[in-house]
N, C-alpha and C. Protein backbone atom coordinates (compact mmCIF):
# COMPACT_ATOMS: atom_id res chain seq x y z
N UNK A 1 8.68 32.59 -7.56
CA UNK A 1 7.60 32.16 -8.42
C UNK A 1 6.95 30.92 -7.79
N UNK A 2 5.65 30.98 -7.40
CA UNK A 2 5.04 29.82 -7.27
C UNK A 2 4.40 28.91 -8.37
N UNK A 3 4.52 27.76 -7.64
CA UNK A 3 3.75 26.80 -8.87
C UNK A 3 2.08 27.01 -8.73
N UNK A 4 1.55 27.08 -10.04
CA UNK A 4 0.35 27.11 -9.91
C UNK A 4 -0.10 25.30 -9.36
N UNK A 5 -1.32 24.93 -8.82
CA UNK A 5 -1.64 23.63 -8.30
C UNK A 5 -3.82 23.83 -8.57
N UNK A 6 -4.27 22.57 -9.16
CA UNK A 6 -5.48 22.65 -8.72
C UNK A 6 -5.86 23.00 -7.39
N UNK A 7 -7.20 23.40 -7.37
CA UNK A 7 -7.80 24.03 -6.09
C UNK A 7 -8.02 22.78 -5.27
N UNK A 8 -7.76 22.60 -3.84
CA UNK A 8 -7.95 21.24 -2.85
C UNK A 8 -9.11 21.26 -2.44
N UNK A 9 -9.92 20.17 -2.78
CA UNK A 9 -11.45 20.06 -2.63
C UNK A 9 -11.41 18.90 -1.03
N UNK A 10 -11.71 19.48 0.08
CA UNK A 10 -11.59 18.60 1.29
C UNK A 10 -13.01 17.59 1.05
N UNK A 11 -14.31 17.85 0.08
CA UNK A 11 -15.13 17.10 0.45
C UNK A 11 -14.98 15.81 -0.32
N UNK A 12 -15.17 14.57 0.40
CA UNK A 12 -14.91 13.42 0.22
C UNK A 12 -13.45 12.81 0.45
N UNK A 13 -13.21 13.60 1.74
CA UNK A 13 -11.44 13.34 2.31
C UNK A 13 -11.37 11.99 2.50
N UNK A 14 -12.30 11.97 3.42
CA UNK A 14 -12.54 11.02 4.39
C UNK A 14 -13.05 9.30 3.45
N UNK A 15 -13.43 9.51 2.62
CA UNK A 15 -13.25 8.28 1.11
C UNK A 15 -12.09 8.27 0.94
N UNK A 16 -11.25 9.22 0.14
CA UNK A 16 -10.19 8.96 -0.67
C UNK A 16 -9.09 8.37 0.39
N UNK A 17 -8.98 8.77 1.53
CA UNK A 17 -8.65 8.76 2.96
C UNK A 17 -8.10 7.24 3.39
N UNK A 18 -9.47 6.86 2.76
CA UNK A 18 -9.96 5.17 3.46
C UNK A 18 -9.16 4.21 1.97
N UNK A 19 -9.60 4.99 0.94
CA UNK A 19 -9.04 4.07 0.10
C UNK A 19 -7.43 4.36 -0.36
N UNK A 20 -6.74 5.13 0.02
CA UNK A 20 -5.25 5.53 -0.23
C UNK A 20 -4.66 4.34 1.12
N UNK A 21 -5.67 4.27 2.12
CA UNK A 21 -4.77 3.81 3.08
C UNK A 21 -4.75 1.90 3.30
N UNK A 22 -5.33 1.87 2.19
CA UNK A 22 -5.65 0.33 1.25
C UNK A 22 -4.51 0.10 0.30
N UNK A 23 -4.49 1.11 -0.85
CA UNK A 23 -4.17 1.22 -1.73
C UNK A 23 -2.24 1.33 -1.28
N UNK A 24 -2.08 1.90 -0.24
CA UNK A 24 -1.05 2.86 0.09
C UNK A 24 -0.20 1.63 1.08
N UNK A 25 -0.68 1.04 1.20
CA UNK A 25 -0.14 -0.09 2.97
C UNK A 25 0.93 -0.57 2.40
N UNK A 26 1.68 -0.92 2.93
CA UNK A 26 3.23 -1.83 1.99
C UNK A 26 2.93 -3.45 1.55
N UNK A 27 1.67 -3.87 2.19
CA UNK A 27 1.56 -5.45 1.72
C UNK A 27 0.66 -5.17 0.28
N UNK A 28 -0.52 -4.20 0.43
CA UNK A 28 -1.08 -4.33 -0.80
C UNK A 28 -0.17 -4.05 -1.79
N UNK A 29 0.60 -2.92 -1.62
CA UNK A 29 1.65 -2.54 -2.82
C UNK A 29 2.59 -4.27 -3.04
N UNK A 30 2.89 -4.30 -2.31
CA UNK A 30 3.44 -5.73 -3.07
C UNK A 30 2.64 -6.91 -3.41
N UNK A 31 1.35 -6.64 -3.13
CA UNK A 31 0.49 -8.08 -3.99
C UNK A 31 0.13 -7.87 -5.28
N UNK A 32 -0.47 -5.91 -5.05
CA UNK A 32 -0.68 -5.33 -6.59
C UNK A 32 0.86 -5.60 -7.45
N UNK A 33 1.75 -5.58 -7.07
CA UNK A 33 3.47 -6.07 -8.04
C UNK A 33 3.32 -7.23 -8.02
N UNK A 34 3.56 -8.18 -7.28
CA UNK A 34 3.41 -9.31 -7.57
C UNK A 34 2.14 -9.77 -8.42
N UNK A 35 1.06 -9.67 -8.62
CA UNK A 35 -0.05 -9.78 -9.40
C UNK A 35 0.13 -9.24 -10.84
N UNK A 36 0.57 -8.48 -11.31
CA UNK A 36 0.84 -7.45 -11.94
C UNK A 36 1.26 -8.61 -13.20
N UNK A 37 2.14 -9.62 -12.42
CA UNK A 37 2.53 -10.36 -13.38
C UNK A 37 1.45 -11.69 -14.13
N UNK A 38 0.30 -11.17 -13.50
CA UNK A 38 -0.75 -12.72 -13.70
C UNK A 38 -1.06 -13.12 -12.44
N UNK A 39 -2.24 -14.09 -12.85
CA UNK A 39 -2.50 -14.80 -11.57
C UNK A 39 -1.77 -15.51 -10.63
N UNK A 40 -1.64 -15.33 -9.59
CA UNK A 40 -0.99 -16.44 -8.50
C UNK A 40 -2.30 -17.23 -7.73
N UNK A 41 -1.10 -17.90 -6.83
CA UNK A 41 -1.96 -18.73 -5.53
C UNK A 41 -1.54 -18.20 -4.57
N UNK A 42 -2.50 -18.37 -3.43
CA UNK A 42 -2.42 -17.61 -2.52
C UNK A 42 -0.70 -18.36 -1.70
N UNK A 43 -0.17 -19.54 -1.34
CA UNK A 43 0.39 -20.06 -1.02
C UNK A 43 1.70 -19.69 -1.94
N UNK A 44 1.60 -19.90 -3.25
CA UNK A 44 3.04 -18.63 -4.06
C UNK A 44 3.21 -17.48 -3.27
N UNK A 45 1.90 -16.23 -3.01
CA UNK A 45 2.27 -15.32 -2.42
C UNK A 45 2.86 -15.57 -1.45
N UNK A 46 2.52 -15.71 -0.39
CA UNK A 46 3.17 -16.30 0.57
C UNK A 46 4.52 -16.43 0.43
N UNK A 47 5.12 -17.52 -0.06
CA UNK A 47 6.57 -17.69 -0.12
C UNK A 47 7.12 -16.57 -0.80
N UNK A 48 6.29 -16.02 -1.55
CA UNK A 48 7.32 -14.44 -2.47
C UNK A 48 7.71 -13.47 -1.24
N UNK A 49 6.33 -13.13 -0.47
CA UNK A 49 6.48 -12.05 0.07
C UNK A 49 7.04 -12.29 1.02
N UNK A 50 8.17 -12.03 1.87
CA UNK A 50 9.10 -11.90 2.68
C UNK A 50 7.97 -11.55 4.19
N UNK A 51 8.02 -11.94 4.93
CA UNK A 51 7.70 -11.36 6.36
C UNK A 51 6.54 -11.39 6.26
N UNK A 52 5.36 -11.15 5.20
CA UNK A 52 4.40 -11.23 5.75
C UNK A 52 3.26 -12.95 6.27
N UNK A 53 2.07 -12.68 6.94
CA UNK A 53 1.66 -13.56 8.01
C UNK A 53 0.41 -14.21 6.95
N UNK A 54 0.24 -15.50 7.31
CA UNK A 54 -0.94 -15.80 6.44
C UNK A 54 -2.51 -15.25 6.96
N UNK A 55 -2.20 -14.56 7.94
CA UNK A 55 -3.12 -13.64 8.41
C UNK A 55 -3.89 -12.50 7.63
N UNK A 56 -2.07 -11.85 7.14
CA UNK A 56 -2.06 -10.54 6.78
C UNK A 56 -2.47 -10.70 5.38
N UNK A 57 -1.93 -11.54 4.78
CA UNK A 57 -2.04 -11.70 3.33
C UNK A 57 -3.74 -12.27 3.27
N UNK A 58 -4.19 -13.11 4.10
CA UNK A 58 -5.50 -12.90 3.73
C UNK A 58 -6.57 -11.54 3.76
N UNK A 59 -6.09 -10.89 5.14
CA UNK A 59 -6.50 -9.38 4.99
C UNK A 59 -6.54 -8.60 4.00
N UNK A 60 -5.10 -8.71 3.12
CA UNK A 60 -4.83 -8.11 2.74
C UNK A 60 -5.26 -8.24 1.18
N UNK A 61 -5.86 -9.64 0.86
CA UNK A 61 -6.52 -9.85 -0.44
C UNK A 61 -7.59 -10.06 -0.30
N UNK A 62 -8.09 -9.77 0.95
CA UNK A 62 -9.94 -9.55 1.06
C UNK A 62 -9.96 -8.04 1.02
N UNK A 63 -9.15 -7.48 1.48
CA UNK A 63 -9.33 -5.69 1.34
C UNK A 63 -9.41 -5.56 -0.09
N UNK A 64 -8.55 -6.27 -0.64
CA UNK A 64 -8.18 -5.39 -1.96
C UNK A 64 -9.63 -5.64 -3.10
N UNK A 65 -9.69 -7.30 -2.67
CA UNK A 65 -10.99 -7.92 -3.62
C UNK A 65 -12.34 -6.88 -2.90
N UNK A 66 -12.47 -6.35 -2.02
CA UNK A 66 -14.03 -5.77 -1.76
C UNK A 66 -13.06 -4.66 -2.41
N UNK A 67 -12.45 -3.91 -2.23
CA UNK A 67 -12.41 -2.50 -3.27
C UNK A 67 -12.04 -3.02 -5.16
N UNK A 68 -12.42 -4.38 -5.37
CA UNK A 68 -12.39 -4.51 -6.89
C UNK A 68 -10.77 -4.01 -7.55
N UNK A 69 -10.18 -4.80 -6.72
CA UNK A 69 -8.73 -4.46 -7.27
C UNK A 69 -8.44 -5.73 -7.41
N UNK A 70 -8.61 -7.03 -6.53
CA UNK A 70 -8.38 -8.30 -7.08
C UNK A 70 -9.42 -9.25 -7.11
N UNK A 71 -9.58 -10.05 -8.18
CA UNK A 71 -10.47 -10.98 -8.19
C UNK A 71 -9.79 -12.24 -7.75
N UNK A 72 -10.91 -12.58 -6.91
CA UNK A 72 -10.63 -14.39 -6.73
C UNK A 72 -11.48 -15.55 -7.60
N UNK A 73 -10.44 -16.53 -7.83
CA UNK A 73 -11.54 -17.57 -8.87
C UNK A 73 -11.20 -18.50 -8.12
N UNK A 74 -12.59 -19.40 -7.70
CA UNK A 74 -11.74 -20.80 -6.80
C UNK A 74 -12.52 -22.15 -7.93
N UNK A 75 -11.39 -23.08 -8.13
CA UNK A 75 -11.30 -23.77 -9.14
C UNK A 75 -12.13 -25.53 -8.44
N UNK A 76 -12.96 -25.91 -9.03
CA UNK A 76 -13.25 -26.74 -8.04
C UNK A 76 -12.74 -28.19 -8.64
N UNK A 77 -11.50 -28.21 -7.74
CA UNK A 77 -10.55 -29.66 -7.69
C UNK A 77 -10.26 -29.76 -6.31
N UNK A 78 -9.67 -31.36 -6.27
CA UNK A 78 -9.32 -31.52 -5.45
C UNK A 78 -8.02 -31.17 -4.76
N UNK A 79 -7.50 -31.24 -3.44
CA UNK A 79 -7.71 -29.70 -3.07
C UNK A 79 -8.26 -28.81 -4.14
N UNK A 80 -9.45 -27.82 -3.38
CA UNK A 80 -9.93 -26.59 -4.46
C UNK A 80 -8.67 -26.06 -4.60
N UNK A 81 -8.80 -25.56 -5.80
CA UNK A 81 -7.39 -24.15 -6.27
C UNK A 81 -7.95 -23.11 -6.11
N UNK A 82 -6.99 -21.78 -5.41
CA UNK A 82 -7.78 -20.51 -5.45
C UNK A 82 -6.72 -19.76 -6.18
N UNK A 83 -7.19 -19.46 -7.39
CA UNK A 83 -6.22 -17.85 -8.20
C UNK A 83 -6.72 -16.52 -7.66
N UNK A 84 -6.31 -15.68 -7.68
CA UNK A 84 -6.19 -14.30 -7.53
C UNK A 84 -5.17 -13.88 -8.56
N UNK A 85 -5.88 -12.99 -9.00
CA UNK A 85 -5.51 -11.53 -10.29
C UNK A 85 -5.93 -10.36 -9.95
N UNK A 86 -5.41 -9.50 -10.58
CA UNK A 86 -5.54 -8.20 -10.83
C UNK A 86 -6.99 -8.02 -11.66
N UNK A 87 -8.30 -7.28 -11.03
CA UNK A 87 -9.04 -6.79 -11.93
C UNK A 87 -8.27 -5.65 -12.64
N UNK A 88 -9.60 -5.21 -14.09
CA UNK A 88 -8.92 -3.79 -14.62
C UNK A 88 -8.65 -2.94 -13.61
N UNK A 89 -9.31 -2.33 -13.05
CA UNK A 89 -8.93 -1.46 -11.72
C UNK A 89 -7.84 -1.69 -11.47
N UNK A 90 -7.38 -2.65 -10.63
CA UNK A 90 -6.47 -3.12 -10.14
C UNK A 90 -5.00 -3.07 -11.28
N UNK A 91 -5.10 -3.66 -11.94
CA UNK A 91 -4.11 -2.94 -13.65
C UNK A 91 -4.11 -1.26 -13.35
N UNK A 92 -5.22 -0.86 -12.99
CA UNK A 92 -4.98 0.48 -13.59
C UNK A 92 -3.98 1.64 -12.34
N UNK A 93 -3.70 0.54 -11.24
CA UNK A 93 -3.30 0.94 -9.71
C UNK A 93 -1.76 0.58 -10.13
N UNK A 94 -1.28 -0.02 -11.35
CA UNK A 94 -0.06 -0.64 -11.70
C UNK A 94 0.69 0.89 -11.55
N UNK A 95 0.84 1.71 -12.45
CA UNK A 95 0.97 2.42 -13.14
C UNK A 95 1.54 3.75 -11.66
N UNK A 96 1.06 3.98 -11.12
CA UNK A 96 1.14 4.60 -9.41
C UNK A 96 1.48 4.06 -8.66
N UNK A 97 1.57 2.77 -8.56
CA UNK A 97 2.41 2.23 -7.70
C UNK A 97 4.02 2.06 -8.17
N UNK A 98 4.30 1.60 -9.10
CA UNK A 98 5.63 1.71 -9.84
C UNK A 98 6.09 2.96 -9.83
N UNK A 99 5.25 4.28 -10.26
CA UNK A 99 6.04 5.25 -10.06
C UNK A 99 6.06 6.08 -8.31
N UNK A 100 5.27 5.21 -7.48
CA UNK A 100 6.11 5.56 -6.07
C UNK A 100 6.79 4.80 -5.69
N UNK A 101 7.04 3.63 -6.37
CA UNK A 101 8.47 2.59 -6.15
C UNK A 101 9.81 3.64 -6.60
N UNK A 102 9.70 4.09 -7.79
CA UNK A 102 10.66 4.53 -8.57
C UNK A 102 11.13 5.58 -7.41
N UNK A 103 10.28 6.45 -7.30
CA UNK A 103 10.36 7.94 -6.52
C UNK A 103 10.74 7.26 -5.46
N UNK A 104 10.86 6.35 -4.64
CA UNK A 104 11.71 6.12 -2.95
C UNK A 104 12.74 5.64 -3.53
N UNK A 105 12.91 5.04 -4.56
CA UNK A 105 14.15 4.56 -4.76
C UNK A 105 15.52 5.42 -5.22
N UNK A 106 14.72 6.99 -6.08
CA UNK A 106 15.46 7.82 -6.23
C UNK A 106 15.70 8.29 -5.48
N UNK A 107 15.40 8.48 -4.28
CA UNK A 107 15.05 9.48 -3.10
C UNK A 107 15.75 8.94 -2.19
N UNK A 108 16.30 7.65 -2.19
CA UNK A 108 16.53 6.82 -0.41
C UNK A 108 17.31 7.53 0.10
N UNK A 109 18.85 8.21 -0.77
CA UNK A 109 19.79 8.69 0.01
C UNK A 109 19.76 10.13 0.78
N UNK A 110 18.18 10.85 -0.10
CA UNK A 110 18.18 11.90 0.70
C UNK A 110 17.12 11.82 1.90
N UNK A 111 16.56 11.08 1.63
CA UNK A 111 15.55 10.19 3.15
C UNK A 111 16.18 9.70 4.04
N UNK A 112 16.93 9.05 3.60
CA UNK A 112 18.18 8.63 5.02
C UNK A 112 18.93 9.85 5.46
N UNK A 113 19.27 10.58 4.84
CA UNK A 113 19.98 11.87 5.10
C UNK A 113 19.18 12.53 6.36
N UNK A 114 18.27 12.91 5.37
CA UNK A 114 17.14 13.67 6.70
C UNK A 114 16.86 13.00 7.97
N UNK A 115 16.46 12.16 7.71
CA UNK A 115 16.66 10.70 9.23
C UNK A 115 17.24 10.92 9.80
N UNK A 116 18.53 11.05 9.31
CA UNK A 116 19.82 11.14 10.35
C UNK A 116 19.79 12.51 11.18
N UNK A 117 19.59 13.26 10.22
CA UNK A 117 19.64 15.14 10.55
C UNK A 117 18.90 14.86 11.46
N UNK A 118 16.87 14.52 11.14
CA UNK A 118 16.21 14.33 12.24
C UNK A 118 16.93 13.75 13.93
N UNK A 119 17.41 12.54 13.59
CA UNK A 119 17.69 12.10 14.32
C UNK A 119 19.07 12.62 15.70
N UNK A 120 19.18 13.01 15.23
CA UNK A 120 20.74 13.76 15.50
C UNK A 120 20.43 14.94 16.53
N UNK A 121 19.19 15.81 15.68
CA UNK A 121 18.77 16.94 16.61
C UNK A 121 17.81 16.40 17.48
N UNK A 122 17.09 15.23 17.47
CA UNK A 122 16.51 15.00 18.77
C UNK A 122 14.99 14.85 18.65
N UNK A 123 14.10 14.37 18.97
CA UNK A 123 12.46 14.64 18.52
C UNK A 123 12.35 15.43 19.01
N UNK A 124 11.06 16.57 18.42
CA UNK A 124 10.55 17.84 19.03
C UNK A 124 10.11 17.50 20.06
N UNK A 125 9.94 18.31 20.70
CA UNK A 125 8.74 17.80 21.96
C UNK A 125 7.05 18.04 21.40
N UNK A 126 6.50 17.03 21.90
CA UNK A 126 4.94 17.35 21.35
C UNK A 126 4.36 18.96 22.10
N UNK A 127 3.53 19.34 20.96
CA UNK A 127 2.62 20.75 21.57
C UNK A 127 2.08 20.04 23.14
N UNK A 128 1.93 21.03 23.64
CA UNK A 128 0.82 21.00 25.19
C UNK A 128 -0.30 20.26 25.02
N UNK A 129 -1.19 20.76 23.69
CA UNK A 129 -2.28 20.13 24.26
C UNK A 129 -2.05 18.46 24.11
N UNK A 130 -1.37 18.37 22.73
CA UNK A 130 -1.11 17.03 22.63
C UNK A 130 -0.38 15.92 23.62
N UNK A 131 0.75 16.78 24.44
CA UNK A 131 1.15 16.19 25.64
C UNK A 131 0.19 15.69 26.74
N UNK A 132 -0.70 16.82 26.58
CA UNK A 132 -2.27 16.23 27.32
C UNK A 132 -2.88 15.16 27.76
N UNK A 133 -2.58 14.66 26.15
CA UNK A 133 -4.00 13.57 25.76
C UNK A 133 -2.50 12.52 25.55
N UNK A 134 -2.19 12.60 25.75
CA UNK A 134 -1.00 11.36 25.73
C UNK A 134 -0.54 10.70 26.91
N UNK A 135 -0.85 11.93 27.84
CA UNK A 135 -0.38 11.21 29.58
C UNK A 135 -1.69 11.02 30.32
């Protein structure tokens, strides 16, 4: 028995494409969680998030603010203060991201499993043509 599934519409791949791979990156997923809880500073983030660069984290909250997922408010004191929050949008990205937190977390031991299997038998070798364009 197959599962029935909506019909896959390819037009506008190449959008959803651009914005999954925003939405989808492992730093935005942890600014959208960390945000989730209220506004921060950019310098809180920072110390929360483990490993990432003050590079990345600015990238990574200018990506999110031009796709209207976080707003910035800069407070004018001395030093200026800059908050960042979650727009609605951005709230509404809560909800999908938690449940692909949940889903790897249920999943790790059979992801590592397969890893291993993968790993064990060896990488395929790439197709021809792709061997091609690689050497």
């Amino acid at each position: 028995m197959t599962e029935e599934h909506p019909p896959f519409h390819t037009e506008g791949c190449l959008a959803v494409s651009r914005v999954l791979a925003r939405v989808g990156d492992k730093w935005s997923v942890l600014i959208v969680m960390l945000l989730a809880g209220g506004p921060r500073r950019f310098n809180e983030m920072k110390r929360m998030v483990d490993g990432i660069s003050q590079r990345m984290l600015t990238l990574t909250l200018r990506g999110l603010e031009r796709d209207g997922l976080v707003s910035r408010t800069v407070f004018p004191t001395i030093p200026p203060r800059v908050d960042y929050e979650l727009t609605p949008l951005g709230h509404s990205l809560r909800e999908p991201v938690m449940a692909l937190g949940q889903w790897v977390q249920a999943n790790l031991a059979d992801i590592a499993q397969a890893q291993a299997a993968f790993d064990r038998r060896g990488a395929p070798e790439a197709p021809p043509a792709l061997a091609r364009r690689s050497g």
